[in-house]
C-alpha atoms as a PDB file:
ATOM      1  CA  UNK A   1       4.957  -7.046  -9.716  1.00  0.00           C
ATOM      2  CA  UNK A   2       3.520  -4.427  -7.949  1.00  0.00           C
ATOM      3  CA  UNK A   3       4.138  -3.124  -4.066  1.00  0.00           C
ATOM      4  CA  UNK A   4       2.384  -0.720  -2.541  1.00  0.00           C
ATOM      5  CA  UNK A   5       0.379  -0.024   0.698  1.00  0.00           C
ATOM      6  CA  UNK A   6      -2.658   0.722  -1.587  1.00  0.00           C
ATOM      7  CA  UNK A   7      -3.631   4.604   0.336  1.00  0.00           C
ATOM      8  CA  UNK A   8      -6.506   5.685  -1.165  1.00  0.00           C
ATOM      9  CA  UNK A   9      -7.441   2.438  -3.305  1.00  0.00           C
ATOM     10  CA  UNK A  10     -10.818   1.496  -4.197  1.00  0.00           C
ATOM     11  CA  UNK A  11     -10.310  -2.475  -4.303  1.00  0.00           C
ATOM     12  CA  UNK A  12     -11.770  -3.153  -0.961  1.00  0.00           C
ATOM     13  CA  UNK A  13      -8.336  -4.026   0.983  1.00  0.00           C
ATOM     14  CA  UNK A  14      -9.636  -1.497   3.197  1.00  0.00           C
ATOM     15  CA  UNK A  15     -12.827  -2.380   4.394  1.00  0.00           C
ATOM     16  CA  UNK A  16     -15.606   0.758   4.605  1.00  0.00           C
ATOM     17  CA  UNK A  17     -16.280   2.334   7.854  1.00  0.00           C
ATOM     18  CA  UNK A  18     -13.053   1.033   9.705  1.00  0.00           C
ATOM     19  CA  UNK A  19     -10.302   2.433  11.165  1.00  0.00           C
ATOM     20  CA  UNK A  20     -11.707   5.811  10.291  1.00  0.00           C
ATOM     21  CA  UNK A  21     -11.006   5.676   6.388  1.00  0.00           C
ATOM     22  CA  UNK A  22     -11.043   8.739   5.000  1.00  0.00           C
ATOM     23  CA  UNK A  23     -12.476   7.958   1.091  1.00  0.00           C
ATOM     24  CA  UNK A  24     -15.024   5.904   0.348  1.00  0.00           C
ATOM     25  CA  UNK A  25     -14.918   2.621  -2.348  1.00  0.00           C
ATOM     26  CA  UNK A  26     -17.041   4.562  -4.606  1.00  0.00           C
ATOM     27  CA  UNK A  27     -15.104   7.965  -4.730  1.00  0.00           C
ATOM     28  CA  UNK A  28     -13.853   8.546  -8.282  1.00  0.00           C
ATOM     29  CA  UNK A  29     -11.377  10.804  -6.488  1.00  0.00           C
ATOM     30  CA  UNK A  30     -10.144   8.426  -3.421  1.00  0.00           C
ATOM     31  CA  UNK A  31      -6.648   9.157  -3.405  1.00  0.00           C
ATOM     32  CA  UNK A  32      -7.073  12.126  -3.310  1.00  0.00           C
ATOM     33  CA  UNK A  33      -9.396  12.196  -0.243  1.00  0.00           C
ATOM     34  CA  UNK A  34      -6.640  10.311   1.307  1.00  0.00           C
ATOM     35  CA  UNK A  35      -4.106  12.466   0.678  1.00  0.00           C
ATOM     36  CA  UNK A  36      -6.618  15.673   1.878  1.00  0.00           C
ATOM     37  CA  UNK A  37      -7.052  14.051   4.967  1.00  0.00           C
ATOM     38  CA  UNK A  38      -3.248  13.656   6.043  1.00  0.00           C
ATOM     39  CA  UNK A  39      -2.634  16.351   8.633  1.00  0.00           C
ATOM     40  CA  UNK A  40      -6.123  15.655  10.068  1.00  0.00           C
ATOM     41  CA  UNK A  41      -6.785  11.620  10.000  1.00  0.00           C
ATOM     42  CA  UNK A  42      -3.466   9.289   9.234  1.00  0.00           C
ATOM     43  CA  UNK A  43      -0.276  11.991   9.559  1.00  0.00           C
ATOM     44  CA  UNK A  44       0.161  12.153  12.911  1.00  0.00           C
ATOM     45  CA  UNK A  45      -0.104   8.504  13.282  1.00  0.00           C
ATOM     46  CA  UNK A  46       2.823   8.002  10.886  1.00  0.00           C
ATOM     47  CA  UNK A  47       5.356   9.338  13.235  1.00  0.00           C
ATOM     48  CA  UNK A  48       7.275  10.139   9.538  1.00  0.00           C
ATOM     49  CA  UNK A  49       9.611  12.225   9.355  1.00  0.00           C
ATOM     50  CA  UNK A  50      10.881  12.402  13.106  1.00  0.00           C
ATOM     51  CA  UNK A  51      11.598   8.474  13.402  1.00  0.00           C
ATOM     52  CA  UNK A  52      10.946   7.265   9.555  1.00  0.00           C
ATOM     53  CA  UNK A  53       9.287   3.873  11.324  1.00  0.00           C
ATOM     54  CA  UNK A  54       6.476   4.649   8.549  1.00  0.00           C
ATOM     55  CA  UNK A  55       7.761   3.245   5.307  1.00  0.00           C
ATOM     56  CA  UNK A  56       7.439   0.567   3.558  1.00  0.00           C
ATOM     57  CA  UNK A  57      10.992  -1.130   3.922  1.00  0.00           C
ATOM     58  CA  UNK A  58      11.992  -3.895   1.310  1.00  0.00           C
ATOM     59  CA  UNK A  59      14.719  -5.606   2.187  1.00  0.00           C
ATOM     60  CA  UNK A  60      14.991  -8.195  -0.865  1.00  0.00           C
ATOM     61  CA  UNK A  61      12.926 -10.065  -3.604  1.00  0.00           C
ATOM     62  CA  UNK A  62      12.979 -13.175  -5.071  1.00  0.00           C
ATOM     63  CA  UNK A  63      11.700 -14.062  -8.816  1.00  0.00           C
ATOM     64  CA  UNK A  64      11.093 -17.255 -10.185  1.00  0.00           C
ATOM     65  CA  UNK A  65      11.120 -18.224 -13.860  1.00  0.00           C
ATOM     66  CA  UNK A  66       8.770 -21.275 -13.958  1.00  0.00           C
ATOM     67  CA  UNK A  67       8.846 -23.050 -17.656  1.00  0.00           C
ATOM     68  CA  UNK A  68       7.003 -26.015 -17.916  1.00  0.00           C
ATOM     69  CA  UNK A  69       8.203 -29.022 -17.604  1.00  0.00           C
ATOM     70  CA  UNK A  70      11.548 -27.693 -15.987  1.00  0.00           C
ATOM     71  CA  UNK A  71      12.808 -26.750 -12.627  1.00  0.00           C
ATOM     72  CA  UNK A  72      12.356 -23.163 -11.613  1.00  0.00           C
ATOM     73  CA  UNK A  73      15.213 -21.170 -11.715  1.00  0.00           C
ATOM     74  CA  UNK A  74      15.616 -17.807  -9.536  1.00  0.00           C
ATOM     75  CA  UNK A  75      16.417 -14.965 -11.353  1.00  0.00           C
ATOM     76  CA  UNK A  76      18.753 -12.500 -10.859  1.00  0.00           C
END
């Protein structure tokens, strides 16, 4: 399982030319482009560390063990 908010990935969640992305898809050194263009581009819009209201907050997750030919069961 993986979470993230995928900054600075090259898997086209973020669309080129919108919202004023700062690396491009083909940039074999996107993440850090992203992280170059903080105090410029996306820090200030983060409002973080003053109110913290940009994280990504988790508040539980579910897992399900699915065998075949059984019910699931949720793991713990």
């Amino acid at each position: 399982m993986i979470m993230n908010v995928a900054a600075g990935g090259t898997n086209e969640y973020f669309p080129e030319g919108k919202c004023n992305k700062p690396w491009a898809n083909t940039d074999p050194h996107a993440p850090n482009a992203f992280w170059n263009s903080m105090e410029s581009t996306w820090g200030p819009t983060w409002n973080y560390p003053a109110t913290n209201d940009a994280a990504m907050k988790i508040d539980h997750v579910k897992i399900w063990e699915n065998v075949a030919d059984e019910e699931p069961v949720l793991m713990q």
